[in-house]
C-alpha atoms as a PDB file:
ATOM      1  CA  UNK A   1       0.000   0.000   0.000  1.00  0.00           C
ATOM      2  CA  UNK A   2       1.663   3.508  -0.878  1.00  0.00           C
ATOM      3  CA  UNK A   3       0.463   6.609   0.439  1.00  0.00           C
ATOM      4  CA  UNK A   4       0.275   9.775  -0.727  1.00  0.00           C
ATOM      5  CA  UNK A   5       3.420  10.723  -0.728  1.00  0.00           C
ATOM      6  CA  UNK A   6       5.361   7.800  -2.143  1.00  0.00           C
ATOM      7  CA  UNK A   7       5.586   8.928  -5.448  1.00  0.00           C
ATOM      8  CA  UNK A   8       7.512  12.310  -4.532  1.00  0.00           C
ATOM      9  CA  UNK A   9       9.314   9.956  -2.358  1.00  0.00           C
ATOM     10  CA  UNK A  10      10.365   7.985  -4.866  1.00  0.00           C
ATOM     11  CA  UNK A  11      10.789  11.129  -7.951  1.00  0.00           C
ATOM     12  CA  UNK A  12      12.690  13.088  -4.667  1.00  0.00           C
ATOM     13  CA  UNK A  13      15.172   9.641  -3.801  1.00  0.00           C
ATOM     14  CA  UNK A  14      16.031   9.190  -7.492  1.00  0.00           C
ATOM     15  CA  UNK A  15      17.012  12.839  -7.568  1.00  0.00           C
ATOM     16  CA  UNK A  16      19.257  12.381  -5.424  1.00  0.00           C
ATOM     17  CA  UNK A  17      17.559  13.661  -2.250  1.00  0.00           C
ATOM     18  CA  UNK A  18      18.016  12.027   1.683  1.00  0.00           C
ATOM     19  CA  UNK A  19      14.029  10.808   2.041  1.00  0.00           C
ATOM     20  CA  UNK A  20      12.656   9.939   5.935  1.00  0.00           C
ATOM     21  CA  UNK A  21       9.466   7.455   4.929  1.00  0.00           C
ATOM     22  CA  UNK A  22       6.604   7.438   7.153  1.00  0.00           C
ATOM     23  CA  UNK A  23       3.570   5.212   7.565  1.00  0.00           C
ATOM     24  CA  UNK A  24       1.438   6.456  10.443  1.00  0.00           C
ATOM     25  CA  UNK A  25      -0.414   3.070  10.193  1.00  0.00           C
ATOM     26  CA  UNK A  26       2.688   1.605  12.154  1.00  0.00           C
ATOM     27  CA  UNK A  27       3.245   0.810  15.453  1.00  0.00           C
ATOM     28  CA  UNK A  28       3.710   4.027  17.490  1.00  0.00           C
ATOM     29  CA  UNK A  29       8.073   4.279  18.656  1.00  0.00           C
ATOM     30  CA  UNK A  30       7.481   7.265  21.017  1.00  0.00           C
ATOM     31  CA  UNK A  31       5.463   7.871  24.447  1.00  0.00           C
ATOM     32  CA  UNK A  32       5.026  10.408  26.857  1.00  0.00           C
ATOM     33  CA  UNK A  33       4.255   9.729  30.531  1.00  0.00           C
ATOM     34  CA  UNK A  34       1.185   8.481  30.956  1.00  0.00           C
ATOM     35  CA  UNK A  35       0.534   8.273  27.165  1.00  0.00           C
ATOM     36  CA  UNK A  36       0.650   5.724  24.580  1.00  0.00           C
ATOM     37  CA  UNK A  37      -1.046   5.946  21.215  1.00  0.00           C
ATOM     38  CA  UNK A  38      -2.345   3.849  18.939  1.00  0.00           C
ATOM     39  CA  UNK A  39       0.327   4.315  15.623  1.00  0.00           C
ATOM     40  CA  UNK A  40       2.598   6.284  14.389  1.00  0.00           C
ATOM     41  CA  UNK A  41       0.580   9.105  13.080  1.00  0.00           C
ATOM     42  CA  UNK A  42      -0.727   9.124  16.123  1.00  0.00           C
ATOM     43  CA  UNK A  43       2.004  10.095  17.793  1.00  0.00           C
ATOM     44  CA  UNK A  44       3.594  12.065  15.385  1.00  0.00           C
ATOM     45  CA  UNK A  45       0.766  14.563  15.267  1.00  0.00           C
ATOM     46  CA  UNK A  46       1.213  14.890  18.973  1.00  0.00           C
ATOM     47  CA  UNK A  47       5.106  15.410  18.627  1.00  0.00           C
ATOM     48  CA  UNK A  48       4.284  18.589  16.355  1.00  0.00           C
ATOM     49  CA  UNK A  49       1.326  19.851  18.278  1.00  0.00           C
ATOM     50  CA  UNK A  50       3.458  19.844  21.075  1.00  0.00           C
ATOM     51  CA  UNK A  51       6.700  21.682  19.480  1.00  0.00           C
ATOM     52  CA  UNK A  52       4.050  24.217  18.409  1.00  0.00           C
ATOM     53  CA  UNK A  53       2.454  25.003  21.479  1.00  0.00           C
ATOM     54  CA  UNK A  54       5.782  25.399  23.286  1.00  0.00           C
ATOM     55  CA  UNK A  55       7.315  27.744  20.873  1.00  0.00           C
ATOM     56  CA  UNK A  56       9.603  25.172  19.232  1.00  0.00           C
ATOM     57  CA  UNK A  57       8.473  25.148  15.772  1.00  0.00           C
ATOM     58  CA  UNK A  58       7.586  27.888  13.644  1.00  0.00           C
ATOM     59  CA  UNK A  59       7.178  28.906   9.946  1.00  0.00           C
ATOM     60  CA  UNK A  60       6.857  32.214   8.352  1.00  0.00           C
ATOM     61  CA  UNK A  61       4.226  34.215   9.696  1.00  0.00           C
ATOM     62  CA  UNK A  62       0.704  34.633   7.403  1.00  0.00           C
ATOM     63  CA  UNK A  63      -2.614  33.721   6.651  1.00  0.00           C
ATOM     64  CA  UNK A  64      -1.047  30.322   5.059  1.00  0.00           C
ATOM     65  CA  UNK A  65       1.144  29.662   8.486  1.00  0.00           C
ATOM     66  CA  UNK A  66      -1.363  30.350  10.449  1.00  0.00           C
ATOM     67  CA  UNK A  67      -4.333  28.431   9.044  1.00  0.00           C
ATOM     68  CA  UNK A  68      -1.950  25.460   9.354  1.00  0.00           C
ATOM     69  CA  UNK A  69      -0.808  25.841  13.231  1.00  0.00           C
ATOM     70  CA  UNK A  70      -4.681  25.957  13.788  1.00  0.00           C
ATOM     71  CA  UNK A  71      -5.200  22.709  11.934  1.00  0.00           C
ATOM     72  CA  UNK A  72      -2.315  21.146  13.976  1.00  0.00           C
ATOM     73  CA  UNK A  73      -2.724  22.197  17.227  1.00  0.00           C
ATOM     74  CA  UNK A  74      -6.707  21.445  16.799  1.00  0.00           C
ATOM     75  CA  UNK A  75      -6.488  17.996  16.121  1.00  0.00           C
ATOM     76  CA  UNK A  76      -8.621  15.691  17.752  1.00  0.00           C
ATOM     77  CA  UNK A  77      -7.872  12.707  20.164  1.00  0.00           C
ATOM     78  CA  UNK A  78      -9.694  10.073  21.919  1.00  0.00           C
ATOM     79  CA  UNK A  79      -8.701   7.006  23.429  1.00  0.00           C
ATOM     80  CA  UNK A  80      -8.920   3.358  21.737  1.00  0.00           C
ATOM     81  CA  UNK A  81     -10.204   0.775  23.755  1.00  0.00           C
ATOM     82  CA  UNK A  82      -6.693  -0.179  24.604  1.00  0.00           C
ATOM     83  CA  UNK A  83      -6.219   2.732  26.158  1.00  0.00           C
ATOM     84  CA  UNK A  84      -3.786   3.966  23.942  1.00  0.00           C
ATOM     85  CA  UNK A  85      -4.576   7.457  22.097  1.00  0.00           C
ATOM     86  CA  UNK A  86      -5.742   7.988  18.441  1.00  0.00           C
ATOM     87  CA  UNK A  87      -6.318  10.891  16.316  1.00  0.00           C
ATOM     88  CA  UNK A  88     -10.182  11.658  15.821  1.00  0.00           C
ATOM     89  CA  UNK A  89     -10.669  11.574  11.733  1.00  0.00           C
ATOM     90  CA  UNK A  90     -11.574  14.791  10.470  1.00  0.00           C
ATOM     91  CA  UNK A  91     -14.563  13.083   8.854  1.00  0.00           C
ATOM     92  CA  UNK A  92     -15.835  12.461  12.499  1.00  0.00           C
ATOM     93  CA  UNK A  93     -15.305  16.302  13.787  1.00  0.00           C
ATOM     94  CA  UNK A  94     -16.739  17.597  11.040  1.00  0.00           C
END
């Protein structure tokens, strides 16, 4: 199964490029105290949420910046019935 970006992955590798793959369908690698989630995406949402909220990460200011620290910081969570914490689907909030 490819996702949506595994054909820039692919066009960006043969170019020459260094290329991090991620599947947020896999197995979560981080925690925080008191928190596990349910896969990778998961958990990498949180990571960036996070960075945001504390000031850590940042892109140039605007409309287009800004729009997108809203849609990451608002993301949704809820707990599986393992306990472990998932990302609401947008499909679900809205």
């Amino acid at each position: 199964m490819c996702g949506l970006g595994s054909g820039w992955a692919d066009v960006l590798e043969h170019a020459g490029f260094r290329v991090a793959r991620f599947n947020g369908a896999a197995a979560a690698t981080m925690s925080e105290p008191g928190l596990e989630f349910a896969n990778a995406g998961s958990a990498g949402y949180w990571a960036v949420r996070k960075r945001l909220e504390a000031g850590r990460l940042t892109w140039p200011p605007g409309p287009e910046g800004d729009k997108l620290t809203d849609d990451l910081v608002s993301t949704q969570y809820r707990p599986t019935s393992t306990g472990k914490l998932a990302m609401v689907d947008k499909a679900e909030i809205a």
